[in-house]
C-alpha atoms as a PDB file:
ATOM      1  CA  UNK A   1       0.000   0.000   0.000  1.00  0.00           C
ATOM      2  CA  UNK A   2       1.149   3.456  -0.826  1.00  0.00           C
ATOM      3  CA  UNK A   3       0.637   6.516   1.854  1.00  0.00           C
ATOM      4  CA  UNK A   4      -0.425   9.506   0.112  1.00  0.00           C
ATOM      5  CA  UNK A   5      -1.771  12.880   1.158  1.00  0.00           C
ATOM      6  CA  UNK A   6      -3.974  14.276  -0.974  1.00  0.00           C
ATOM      7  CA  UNK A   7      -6.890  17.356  -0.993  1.00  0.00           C
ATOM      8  CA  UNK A   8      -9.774  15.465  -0.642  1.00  0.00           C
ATOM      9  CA  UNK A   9     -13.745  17.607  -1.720  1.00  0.00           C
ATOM     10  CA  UNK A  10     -15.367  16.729   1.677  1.00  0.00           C
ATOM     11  CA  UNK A  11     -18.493  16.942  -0.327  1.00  0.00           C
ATOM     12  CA  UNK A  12     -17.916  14.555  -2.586  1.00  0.00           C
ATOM     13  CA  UNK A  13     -16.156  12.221   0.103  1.00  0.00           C
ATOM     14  CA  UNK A  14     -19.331  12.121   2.170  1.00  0.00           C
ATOM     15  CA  UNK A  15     -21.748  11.300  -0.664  1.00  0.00           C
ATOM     16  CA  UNK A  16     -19.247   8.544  -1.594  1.00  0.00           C
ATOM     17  CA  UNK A  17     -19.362   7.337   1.578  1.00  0.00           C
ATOM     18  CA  UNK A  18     -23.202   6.868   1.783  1.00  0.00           C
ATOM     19  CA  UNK A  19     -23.154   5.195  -1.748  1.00  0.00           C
ATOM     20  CA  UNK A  20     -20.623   3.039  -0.492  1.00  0.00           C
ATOM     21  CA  UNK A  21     -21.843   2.234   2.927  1.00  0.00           C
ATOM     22  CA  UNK A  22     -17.957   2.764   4.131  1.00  0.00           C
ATOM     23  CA  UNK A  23     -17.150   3.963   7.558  1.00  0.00           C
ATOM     24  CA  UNK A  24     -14.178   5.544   7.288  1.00  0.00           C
ATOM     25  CA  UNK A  25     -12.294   7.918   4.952  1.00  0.00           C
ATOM     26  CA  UNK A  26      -9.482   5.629   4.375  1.00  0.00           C
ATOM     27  CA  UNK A  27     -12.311   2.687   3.276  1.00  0.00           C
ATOM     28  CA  UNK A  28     -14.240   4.803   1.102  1.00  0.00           C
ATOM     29  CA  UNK A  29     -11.523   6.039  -1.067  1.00  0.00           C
ATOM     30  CA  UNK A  30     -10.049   2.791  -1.266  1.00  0.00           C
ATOM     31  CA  UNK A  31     -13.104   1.040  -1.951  1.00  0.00           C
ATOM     32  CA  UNK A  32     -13.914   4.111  -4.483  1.00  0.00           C
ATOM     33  CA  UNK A  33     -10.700   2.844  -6.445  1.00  0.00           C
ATOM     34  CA  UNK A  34     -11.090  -0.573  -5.977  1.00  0.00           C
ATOM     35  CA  UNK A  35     -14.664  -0.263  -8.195  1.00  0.00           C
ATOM     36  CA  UNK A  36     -13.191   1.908 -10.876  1.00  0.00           C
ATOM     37  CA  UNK A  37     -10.527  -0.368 -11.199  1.00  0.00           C
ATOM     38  CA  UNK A  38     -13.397  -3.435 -11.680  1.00  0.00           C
ATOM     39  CA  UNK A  39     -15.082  -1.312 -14.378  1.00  0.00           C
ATOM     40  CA  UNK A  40     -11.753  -1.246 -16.029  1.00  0.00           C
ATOM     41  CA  UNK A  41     -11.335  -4.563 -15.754  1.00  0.00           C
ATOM     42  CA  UNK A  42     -14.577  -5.371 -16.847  1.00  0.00           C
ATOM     43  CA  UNK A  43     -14.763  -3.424 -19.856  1.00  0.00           C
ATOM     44  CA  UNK A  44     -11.927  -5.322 -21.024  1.00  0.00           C
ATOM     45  CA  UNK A  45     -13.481  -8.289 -20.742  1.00  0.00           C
ATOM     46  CA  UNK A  46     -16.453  -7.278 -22.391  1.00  0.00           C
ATOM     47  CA  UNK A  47     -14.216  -6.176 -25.168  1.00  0.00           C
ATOM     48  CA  UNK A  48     -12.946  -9.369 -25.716  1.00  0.00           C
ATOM     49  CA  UNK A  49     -16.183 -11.213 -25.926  1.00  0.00           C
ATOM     50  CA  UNK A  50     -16.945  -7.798 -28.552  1.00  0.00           C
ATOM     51  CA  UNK A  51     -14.152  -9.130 -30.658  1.00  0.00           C
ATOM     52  CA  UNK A  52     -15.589 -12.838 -31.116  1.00  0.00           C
ATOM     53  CA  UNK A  53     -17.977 -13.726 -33.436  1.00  0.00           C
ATOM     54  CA  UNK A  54     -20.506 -15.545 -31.978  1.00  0.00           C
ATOM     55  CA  UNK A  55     -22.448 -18.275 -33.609  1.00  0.00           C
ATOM     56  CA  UNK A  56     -25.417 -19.944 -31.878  1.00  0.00           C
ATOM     57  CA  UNK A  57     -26.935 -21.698 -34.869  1.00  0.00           C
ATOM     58  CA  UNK A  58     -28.557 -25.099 -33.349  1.00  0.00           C
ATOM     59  CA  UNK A  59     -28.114 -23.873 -29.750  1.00  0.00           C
ATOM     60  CA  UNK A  60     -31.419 -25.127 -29.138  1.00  0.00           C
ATOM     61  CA  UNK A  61     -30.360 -28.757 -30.153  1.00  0.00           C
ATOM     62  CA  UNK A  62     -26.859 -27.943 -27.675  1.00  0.00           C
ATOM     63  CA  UNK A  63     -28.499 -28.865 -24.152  1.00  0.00           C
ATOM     64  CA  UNK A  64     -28.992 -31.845 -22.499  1.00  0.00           C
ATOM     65  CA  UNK A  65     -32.199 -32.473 -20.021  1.00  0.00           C
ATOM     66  CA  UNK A  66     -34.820 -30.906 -21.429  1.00  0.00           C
ATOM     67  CA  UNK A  67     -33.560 -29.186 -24.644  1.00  0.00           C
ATOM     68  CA  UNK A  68     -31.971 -25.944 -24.569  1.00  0.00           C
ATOM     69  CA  UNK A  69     -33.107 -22.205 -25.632  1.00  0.00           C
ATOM     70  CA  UNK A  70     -32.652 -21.271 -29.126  1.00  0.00           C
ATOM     71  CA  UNK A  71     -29.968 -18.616 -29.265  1.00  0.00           C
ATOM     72  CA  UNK A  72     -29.803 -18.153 -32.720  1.00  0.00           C
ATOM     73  CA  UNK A  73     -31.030 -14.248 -32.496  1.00  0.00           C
ATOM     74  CA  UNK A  74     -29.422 -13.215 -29.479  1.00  0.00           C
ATOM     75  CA  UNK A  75     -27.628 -11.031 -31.569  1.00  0.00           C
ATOM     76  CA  UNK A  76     -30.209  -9.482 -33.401  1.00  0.00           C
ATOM     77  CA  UNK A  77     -32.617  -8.900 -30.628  1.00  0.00           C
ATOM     78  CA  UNK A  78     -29.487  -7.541 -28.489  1.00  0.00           C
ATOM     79  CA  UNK A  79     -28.972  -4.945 -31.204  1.00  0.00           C
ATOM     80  CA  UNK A  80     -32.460  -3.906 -31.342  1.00  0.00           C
ATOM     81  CA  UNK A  81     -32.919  -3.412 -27.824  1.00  0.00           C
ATOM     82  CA  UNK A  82     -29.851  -1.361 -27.252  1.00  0.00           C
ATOM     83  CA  UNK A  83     -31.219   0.852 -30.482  1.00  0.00           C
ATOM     84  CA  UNK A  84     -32.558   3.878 -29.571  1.00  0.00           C
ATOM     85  CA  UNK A  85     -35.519   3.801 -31.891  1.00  0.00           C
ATOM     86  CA  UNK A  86     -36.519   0.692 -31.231  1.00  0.00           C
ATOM     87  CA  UNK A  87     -40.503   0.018 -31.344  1.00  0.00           C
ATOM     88  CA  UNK A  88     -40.062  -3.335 -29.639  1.00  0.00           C
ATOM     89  CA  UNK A  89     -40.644  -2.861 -25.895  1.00  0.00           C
ATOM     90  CA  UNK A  90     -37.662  -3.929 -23.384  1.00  0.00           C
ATOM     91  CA  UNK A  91     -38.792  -6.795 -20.821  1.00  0.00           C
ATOM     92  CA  UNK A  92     -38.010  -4.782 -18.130  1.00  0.00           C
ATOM     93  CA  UNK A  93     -40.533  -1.619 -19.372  1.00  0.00           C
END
């Protein structure tokens, strides 16, 4: 661990706290970095499953004990959902 001082917006601190549910200075900003660097991390990762082409033809025929789903327009139905003029309502609307 590295011991740093640093000008800290009380403000900000506080409110980061609550979201948190830290208890201490020290926790909070740690825990505050700890997240960002999981978003980082995660992005990646979603980056590399960006970078794959996916094919789920026969998905449906790919499970054992009582069949699978069909995943063949995962894709397509992803894209539409994230469009923002999509007419087809979201499942959690």
């Amino acid at each position: 661990m590295a011991r740093i001082t640093v000008d800290v917006n009380e403000k900000w601190l506080e409110a980061a706290q609550l979201v948190l549910g830290t208890g201490t200075k020290v926790a909070t900003i740690n825990e505050a970095l700890r997240a960002q660097a999981l978003k980082a991390e995660a992005a990646e990762i979603v980056a590399a499953f960006d970078s794959v082409a996916m094919d789920f033809t026969g998905s449906a025929d790919g499970f054992r004990h009582s069949g699978g789903r069909d995943l063949s327009r995962l894709v397509e139905k992803a894209g539409l959902e994230d469009s923002p003029d999509s007419t087809r309502p979201r499942p959690d609307a």
